[in-house]
N, C-alpha and C. Protein backbone atom coordinates (compact mmCIF):
# COMPACT_ATOMS: atom_id res chain seq x y z
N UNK A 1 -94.43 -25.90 15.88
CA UNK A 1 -93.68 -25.33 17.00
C UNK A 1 -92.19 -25.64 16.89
N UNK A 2 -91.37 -24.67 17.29
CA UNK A 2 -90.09 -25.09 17.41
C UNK A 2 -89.44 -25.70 18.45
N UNK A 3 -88.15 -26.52 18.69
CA UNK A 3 -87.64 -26.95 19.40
C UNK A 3 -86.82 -26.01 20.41
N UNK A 4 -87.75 -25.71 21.93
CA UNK A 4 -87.27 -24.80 22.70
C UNK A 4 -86.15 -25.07 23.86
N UNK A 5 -86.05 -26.20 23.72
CA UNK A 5 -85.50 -27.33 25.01
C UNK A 5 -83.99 -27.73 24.27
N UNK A 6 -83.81 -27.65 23.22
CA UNK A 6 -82.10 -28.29 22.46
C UNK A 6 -81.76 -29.43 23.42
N UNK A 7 -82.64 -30.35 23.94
CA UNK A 7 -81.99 -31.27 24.72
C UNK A 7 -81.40 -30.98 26.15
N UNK A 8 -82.11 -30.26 26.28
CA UNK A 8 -81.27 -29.30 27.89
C UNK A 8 -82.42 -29.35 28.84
N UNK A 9 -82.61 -30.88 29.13
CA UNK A 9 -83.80 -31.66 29.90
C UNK A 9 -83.29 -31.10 31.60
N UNK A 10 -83.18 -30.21 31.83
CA UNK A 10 -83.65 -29.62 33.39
C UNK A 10 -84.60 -28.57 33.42
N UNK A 11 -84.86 -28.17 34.74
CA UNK A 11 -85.91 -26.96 34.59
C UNK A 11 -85.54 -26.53 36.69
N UNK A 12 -85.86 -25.04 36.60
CA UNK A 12 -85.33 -24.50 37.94
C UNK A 12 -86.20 -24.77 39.27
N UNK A 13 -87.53 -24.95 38.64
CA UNK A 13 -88.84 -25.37 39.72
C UNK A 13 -89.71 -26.30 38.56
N UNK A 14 -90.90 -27.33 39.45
CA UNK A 14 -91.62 -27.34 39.08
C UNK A 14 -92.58 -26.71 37.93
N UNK A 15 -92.87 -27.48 37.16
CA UNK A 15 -93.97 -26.82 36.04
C UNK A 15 -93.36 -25.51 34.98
N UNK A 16 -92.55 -25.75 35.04
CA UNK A 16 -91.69 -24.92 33.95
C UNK A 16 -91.38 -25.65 32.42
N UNK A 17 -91.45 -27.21 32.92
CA UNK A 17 -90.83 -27.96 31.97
C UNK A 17 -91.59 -29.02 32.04
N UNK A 18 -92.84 -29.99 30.51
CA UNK A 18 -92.90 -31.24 30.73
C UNK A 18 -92.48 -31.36 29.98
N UNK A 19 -92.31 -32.69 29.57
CA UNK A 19 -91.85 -33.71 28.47
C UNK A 19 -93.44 -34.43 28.25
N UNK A 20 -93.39 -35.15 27.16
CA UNK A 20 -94.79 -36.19 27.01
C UNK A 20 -94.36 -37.07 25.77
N UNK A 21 -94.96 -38.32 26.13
CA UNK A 21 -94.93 -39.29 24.94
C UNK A 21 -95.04 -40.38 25.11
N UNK A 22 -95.69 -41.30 24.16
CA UNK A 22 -96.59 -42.37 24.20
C UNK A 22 -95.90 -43.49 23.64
N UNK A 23 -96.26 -44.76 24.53
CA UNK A 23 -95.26 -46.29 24.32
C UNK A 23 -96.77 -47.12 24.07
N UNK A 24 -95.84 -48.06 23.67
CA UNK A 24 -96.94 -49.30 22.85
C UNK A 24 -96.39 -50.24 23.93
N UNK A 25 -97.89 -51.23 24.74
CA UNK A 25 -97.69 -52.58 25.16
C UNK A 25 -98.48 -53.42 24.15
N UNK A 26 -97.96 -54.51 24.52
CA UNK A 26 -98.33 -55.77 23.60
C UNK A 26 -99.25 -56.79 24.63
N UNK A 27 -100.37 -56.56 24.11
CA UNK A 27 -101.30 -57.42 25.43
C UNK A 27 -102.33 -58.78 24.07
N UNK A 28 -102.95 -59.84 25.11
CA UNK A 28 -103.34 -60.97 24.10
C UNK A 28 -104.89 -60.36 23.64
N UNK A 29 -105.21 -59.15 23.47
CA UNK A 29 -106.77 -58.73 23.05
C UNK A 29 -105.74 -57.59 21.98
N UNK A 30 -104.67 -57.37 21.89
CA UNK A 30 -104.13 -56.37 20.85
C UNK A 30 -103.30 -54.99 21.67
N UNK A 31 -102.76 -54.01 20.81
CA UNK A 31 -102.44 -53.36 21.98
C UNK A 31 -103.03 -52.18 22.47
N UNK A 32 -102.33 -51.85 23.54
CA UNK A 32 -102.65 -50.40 24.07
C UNK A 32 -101.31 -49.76 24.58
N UNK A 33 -101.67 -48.71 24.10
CA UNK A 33 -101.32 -47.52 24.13
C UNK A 33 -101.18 -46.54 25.16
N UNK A 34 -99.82 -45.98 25.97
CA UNK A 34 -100.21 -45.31 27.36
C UNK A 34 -99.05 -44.39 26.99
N UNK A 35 -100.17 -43.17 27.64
CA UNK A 35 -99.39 -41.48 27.41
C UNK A 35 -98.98 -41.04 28.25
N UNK A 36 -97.56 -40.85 28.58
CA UNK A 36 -97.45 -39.85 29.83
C UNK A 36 -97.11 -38.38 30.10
N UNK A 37 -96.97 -37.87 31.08
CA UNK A 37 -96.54 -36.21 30.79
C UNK A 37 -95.91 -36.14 32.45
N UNK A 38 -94.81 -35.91 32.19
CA UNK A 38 -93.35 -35.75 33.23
C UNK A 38 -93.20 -34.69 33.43
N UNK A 39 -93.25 -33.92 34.82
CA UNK A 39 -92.44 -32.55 35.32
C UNK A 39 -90.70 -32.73 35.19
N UNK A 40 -90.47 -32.39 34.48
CA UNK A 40 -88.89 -32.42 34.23
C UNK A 40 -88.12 -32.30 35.42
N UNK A 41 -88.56 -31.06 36.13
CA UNK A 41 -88.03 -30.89 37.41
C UNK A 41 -87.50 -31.96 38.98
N UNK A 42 -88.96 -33.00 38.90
CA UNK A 42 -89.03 -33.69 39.92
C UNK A 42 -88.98 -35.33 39.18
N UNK A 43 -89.27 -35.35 38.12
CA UNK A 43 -89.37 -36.43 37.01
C UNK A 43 -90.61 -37.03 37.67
N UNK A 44 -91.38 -36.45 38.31
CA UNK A 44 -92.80 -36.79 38.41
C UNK A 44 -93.78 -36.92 37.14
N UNK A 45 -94.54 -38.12 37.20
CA UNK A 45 -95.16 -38.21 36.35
C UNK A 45 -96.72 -37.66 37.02
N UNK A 46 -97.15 -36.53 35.84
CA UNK A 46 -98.00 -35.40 36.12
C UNK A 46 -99.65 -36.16 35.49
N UNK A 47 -99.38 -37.05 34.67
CA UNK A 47 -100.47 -36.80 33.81
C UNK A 47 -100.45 -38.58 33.30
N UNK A 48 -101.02 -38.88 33.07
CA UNK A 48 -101.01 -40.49 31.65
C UNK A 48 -102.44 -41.00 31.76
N UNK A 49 -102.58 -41.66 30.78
CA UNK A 49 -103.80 -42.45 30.14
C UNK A 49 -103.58 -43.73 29.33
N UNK A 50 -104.01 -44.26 29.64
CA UNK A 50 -104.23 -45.39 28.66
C UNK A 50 -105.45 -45.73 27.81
N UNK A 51 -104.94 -46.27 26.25
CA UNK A 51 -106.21 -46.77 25.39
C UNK A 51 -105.71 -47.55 24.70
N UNK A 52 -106.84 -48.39 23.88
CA UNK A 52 -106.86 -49.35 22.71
C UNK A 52 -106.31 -48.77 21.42
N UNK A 53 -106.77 -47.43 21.41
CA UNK A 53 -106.63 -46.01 20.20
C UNK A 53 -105.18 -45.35 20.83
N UNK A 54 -104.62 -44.99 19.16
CA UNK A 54 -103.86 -44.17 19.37
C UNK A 54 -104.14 -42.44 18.74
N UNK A 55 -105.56 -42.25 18.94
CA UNK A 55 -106.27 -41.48 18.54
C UNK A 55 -105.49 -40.13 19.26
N UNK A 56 -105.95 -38.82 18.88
CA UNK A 56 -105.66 -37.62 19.95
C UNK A 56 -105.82 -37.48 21.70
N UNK A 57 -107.53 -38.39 21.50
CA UNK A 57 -107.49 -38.35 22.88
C UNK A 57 -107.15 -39.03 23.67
N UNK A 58 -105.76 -39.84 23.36
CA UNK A 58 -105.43 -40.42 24.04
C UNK A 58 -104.02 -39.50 24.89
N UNK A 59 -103.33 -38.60 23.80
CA UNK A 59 -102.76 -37.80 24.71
C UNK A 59 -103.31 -36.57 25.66
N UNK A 60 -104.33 -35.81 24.88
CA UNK A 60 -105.08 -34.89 25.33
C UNK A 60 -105.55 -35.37 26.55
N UNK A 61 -106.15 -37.01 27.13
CA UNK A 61 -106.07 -37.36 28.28
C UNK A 61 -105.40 -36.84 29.46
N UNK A 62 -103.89 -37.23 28.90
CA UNK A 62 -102.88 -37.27 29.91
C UNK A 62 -102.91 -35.83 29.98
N UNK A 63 -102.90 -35.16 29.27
CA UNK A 63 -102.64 -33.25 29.41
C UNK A 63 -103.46 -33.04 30.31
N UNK A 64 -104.87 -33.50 30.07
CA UNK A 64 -105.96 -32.42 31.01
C UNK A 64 -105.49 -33.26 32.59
N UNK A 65 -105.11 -34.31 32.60
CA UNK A 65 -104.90 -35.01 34.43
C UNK A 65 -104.34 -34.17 34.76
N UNK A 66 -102.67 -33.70 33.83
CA UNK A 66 -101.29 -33.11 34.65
C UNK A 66 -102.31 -31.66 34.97
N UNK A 67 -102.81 -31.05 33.80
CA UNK A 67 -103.30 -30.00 34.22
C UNK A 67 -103.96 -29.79 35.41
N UNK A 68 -105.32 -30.28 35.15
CA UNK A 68 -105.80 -30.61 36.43
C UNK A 68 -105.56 -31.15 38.00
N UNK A 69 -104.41 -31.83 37.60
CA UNK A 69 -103.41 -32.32 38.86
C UNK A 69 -102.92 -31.00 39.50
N UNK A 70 -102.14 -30.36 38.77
CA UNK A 70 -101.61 -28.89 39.30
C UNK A 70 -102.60 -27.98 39.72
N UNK A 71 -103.44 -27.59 38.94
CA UNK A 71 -104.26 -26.31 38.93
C UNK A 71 -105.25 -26.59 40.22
N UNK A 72 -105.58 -28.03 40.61
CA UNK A 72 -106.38 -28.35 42.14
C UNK A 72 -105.45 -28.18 43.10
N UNK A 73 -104.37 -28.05 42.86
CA UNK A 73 -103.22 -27.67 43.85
C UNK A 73 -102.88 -26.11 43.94
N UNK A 74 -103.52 -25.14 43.23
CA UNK A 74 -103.33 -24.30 43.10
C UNK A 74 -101.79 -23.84 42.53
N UNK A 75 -101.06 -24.92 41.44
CA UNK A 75 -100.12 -24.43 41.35
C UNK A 75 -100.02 -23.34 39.78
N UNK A 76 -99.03 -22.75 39.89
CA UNK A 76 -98.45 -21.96 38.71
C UNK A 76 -98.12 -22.52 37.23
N UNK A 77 -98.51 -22.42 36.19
CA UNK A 77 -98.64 -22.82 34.87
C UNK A 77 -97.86 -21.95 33.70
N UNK A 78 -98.02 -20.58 34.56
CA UNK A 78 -97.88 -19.63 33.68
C UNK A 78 -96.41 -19.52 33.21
N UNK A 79 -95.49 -20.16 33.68
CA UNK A 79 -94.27 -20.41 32.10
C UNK A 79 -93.84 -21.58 32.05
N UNK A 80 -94.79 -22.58 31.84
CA UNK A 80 -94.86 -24.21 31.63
C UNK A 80 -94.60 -23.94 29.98
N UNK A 81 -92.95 -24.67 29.27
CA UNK A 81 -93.59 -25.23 28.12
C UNK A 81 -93.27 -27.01 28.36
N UNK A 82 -94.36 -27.25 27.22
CA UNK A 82 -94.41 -28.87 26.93
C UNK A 82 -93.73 -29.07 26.12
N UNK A 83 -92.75 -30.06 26.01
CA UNK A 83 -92.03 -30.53 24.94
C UNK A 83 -92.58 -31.84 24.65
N UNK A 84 -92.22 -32.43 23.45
CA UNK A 84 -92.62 -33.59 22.51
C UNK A 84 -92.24 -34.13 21.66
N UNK A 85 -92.55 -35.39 21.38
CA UNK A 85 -92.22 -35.16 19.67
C UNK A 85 -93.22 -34.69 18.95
N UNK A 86 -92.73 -35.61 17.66
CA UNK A 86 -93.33 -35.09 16.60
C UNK A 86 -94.52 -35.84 16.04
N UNK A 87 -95.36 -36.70 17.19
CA UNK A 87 -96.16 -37.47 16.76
C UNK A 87 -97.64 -36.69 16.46
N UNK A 88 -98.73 -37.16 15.82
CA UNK A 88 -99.90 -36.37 15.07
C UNK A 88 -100.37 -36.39 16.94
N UNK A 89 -100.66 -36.90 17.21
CA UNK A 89 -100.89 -36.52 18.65
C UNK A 89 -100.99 -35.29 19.27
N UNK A 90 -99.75 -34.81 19.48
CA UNK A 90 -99.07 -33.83 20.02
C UNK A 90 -99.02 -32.53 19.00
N UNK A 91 -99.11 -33.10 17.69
CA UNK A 91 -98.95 -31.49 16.75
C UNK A 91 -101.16 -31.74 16.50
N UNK A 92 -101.74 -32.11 17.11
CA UNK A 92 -102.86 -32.15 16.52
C UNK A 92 -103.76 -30.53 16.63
N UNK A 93 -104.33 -30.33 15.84
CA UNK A 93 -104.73 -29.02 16.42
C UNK A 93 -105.76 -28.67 17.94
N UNK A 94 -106.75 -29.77 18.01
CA UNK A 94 -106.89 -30.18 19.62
C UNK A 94 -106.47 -29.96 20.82
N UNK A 95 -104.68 -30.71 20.90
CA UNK A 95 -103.75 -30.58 21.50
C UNK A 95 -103.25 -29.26 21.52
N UNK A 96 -102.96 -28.82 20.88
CA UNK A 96 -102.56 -27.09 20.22
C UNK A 96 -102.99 -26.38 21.17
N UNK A 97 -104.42 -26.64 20.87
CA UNK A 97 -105.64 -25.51 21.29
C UNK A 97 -105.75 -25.82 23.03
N UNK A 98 -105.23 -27.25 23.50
CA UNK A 98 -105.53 -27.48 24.64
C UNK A 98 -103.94 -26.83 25.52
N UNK A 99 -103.35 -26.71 25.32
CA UNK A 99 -102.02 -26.11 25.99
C UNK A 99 -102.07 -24.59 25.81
N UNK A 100 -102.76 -23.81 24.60
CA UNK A 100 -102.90 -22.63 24.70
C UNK A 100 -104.11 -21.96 25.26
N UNK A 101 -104.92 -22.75 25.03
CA UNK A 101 -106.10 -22.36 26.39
C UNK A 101 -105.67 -22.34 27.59
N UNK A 102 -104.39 -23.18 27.88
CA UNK A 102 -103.93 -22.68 29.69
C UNK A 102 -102.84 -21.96 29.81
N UNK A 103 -102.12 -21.58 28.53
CA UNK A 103 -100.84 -20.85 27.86
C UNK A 103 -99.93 -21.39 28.35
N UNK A 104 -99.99 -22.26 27.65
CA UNK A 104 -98.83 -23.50 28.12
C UNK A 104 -97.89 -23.08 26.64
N UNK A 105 -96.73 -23.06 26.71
CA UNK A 105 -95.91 -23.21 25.29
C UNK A 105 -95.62 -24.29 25.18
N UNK A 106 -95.54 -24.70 23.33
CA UNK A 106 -95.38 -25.97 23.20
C UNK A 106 -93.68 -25.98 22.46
N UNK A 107 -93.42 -26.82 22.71
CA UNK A 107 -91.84 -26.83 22.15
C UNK A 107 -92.20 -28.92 21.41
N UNK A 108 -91.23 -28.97 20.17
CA UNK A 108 -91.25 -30.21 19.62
C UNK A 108 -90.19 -30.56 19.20
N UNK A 109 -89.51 -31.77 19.06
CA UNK A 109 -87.88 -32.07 18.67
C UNK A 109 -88.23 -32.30 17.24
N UNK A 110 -87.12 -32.23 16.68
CA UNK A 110 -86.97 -32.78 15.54
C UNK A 110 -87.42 -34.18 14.73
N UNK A 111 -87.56 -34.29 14.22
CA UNK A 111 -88.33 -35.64 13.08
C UNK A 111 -88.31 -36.59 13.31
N UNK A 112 -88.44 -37.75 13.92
CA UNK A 112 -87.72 -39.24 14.04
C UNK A 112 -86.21 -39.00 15.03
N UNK A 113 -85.72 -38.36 15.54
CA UNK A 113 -84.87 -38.39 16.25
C UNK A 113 -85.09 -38.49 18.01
N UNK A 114 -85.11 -39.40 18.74
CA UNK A 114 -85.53 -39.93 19.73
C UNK A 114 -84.65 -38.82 20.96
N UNK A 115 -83.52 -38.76 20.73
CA UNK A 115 -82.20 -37.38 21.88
C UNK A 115 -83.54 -36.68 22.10
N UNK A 116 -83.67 -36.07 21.05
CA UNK A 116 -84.63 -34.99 20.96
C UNK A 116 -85.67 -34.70 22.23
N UNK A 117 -86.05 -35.49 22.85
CA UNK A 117 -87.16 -35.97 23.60
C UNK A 117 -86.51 -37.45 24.97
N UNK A 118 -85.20 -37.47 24.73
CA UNK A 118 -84.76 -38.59 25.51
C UNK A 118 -85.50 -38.54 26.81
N UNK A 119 -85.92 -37.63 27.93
CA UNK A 119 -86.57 -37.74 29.03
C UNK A 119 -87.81 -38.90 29.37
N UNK A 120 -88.23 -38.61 28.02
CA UNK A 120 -89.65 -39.33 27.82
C UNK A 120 -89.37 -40.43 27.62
N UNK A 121 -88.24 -40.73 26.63
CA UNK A 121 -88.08 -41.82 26.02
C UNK A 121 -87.45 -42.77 27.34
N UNK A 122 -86.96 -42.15 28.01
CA UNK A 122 -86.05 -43.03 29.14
C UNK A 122 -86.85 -43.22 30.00
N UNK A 123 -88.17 -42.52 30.45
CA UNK A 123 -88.93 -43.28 31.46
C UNK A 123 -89.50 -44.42 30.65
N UNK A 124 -89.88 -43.78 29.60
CA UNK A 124 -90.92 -45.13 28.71
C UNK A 124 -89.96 -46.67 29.05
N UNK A 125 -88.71 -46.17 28.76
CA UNK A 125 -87.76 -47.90 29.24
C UNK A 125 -88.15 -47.97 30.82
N UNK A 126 -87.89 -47.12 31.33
CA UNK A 126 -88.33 -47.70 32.82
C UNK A 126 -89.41 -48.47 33.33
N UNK A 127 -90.31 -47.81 32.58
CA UNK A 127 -91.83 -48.55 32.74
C UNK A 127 -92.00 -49.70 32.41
N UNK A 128 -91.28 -49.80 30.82
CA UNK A 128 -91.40 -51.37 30.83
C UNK A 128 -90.55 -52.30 31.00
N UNK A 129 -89.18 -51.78 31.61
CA UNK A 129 -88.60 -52.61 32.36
C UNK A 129 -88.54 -52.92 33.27
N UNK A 130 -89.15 -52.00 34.08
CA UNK A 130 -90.21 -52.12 35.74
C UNK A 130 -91.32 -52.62 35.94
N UNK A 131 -92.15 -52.48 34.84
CA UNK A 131 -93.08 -52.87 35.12
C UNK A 131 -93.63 -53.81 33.92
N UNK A 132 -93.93 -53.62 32.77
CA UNK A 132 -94.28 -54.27 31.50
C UNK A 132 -93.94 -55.37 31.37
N UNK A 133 -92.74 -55.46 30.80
CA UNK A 133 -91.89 -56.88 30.92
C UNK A 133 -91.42 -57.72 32.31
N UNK A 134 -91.54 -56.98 33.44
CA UNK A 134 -91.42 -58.57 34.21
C UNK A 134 -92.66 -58.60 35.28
N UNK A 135 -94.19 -58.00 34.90
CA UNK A 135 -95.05 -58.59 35.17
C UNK A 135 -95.89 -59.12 33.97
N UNK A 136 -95.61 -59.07 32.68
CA UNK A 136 -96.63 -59.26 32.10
C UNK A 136 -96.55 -60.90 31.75
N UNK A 137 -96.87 -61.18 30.91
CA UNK A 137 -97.95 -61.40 29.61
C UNK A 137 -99.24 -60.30 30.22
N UNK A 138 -99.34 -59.67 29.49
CA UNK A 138 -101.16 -58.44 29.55
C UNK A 138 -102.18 -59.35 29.00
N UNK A 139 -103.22 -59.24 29.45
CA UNK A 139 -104.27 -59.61 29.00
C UNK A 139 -105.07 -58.52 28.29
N UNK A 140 -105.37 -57.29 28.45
CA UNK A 140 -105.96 -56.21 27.97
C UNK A 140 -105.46 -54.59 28.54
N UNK A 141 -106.17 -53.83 28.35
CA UNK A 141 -106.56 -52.75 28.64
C UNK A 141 -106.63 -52.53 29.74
N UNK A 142 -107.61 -53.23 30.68
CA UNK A 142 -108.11 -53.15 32.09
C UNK A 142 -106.27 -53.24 32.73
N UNK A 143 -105.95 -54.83 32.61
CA UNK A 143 -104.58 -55.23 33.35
C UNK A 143 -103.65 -53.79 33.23
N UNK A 144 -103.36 -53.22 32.23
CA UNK A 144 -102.41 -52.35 31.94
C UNK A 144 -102.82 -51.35 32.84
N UNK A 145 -103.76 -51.00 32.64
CA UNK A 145 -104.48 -49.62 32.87
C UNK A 145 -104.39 -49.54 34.60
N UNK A 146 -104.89 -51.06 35.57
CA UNK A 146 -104.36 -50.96 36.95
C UNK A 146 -102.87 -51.36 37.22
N UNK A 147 -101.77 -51.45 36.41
CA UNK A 147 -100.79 -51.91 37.08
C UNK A 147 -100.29 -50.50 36.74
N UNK A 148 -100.55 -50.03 35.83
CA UNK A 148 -100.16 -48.34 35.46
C UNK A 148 -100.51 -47.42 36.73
N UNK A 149 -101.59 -47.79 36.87
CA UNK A 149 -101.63 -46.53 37.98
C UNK A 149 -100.69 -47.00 39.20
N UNK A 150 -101.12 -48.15 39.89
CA UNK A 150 -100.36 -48.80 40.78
C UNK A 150 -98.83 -48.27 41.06
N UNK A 151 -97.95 -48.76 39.75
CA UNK A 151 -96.87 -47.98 39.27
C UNK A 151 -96.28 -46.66 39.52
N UNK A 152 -97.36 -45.69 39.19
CA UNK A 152 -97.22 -44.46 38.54
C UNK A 152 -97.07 -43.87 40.29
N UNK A 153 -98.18 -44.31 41.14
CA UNK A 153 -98.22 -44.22 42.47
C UNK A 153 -96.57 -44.11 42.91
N UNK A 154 -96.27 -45.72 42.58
CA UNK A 154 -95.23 -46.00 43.53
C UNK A 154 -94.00 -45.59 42.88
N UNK A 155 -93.41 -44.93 41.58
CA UNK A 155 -92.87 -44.05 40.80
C UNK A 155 -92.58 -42.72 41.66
N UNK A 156 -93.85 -41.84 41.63
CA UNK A 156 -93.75 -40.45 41.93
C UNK A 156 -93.72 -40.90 43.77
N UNK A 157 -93.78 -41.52 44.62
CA UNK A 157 -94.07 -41.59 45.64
C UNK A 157 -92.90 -42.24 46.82
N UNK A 158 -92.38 -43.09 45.82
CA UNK A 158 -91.88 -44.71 46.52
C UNK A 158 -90.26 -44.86 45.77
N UNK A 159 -89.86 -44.69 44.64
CA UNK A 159 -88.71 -45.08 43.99
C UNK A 159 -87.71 -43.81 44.27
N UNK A 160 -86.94 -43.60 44.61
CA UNK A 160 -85.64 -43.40 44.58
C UNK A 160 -85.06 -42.85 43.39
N UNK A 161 -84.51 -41.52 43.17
CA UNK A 161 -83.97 -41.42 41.52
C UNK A 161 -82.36 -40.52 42.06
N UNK A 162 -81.49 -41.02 40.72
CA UNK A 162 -80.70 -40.86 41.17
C UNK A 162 -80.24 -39.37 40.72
N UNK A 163 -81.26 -38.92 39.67
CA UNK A 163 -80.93 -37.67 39.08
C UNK A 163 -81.43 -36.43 39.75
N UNK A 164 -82.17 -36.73 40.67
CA UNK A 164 -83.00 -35.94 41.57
C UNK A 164 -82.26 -36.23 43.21
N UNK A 165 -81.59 -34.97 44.04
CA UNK A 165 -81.06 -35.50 45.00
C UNK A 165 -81.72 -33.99 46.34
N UNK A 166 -81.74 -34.60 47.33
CA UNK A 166 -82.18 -33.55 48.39
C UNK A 166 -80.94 -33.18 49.61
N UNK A 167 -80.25 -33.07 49.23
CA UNK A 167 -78.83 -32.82 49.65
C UNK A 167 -78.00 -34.20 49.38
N UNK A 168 -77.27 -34.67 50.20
CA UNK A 168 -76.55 -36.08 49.72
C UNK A 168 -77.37 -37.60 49.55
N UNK A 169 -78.86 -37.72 49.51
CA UNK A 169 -78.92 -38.47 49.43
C UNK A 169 -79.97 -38.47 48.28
N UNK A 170 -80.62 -39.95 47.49
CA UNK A 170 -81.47 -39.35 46.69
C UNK A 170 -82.49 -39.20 47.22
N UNK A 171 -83.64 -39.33 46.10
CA UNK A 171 -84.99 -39.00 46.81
C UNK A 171 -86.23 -39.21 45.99
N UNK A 172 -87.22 -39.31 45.99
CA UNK A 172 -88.79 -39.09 45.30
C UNK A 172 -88.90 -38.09 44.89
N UNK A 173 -89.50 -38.34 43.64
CA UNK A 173 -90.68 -37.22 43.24
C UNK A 173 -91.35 -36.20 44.02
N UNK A 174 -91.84 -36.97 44.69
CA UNK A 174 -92.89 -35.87 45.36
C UNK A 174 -92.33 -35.75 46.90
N UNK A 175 -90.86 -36.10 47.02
CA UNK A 175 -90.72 -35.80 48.45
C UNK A 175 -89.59 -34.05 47.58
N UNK A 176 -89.08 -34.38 46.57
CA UNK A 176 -88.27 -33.46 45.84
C UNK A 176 -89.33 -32.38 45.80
N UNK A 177 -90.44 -32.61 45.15
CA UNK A 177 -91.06 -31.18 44.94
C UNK A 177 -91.56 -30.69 46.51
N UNK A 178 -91.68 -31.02 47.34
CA UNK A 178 -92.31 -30.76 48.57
C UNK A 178 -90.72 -29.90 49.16
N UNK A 179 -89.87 -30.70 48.88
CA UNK A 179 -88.87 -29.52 49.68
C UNK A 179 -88.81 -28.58 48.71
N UNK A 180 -88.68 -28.40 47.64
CA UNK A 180 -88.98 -27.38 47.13
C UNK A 180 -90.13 -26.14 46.86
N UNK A 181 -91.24 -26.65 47.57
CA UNK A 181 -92.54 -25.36 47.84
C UNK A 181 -92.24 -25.15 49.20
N UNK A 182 -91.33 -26.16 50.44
CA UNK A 182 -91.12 -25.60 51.45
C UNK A 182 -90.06 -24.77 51.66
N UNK A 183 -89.39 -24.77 50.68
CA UNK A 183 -88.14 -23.72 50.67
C UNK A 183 -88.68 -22.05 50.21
N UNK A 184 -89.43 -22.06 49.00
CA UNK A 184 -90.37 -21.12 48.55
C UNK A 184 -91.50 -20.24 49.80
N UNK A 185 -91.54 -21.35 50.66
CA UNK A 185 -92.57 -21.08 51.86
C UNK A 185 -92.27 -19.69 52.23
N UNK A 186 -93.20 -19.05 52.81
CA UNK A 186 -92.49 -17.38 53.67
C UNK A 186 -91.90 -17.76 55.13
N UNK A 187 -91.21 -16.93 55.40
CA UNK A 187 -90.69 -17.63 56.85
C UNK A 187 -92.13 -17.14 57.69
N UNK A 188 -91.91 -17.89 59.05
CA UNK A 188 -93.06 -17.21 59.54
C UNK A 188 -92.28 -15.95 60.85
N UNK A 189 -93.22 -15.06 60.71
CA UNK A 189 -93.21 -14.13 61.46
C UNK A 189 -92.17 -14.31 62.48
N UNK A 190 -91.32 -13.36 63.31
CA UNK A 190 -91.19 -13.56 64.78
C UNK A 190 -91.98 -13.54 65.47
N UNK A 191 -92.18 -14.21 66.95
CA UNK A 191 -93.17 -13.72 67.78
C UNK A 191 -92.66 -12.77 68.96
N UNK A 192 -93.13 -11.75 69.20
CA UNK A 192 -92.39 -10.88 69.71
C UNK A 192 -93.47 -10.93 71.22
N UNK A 193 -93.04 -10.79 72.11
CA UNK A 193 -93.92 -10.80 73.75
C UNK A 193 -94.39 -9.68 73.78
């Protein structure tokens, strides 16, 4: 796939635009591995998984949540592309097959170059500078796997971003996308006597 995004990490609504990509923790049973997948728009995190493996299905995880996250919401897919890198993950044919079964376009940065994909890469610091490094030492899988969600909760729900604003002040994830399906809303009717 080619690189459809040139680094031009916005998008006009919801689900037009993810990002995805996978960080390594260091826990005392070995590590694991956690995938995420970001609405560019709201910098909501749509989708993630965690494993021991850095196998396919560890991203294909996170794809089918975001998917499934949206599509029980009844939302719109139909000019979502995913961007990525260039990890076997993400170019796997699996993965491929799983974004074009919902006609998702896939877009991928360039080789080893991190810009390429910076969205992803800059939450991945957030996470573990929020969360990784000043709760850990990890013990496993399990620990990661509930402070992740915990997180991910209070991320899309609870934190404040400064790149995302709802007139002068900032705002959430999911308080950002909510004024935005209420703006989309139809007005309602007059009521006439």
């Amino acid at each position: 796939p080619a690189d459809l995004v040139e680094r031009q990490f916005a998008a006009p609504a919801p689900n037009r635009l993810w990002v995805a990509d996978i960080t390594y923790v260091k826990t005392h049973s070995g590590w694991v591995y956690v995938a995420f997948v970001i609405d560019v728009y709201s910098r909501m995190v749509v989708g993630w998984q965690a494993s021991k493996s850095l196998r396919s299905d560890l991203a294909i995880d996170a794809l089918e949540m975001a998917i499934w996250q949206r599509q029980r919401r009844g939302e719109d897919l139909s000019e979502l592309v995913h961007h990525s890198d260039r990890g076997v993950q993400y170019l796997s044919i699996r993965y491929a097959d799983r974004l074009a079964v919902n006609d998702i376009v896939a877009s991928v940065g360039s080789k080893g170059d991190s810009y390429d994909n910076s969205l992803a890469e800059s939450f991945n610091g957030l996470y573990k500078w929020e969360l990784i490094h000043r709760q850990g030492p990890w013990n496993g899988l399990e620990d990661v796997e509930f402070a992740t969600m915990t997180y991910i909760d209070w991320f899309n729900h609870r934190r404040l971003h400064s790149r995302i604003t709802d007139g002068p002040s900032y705002t959430t994830p999911a308080a950002h996308e909510a004024a935005y399906y209420r703006q989309q809303a139809p007005a309602p009717e007059p009521v006439t006597p």
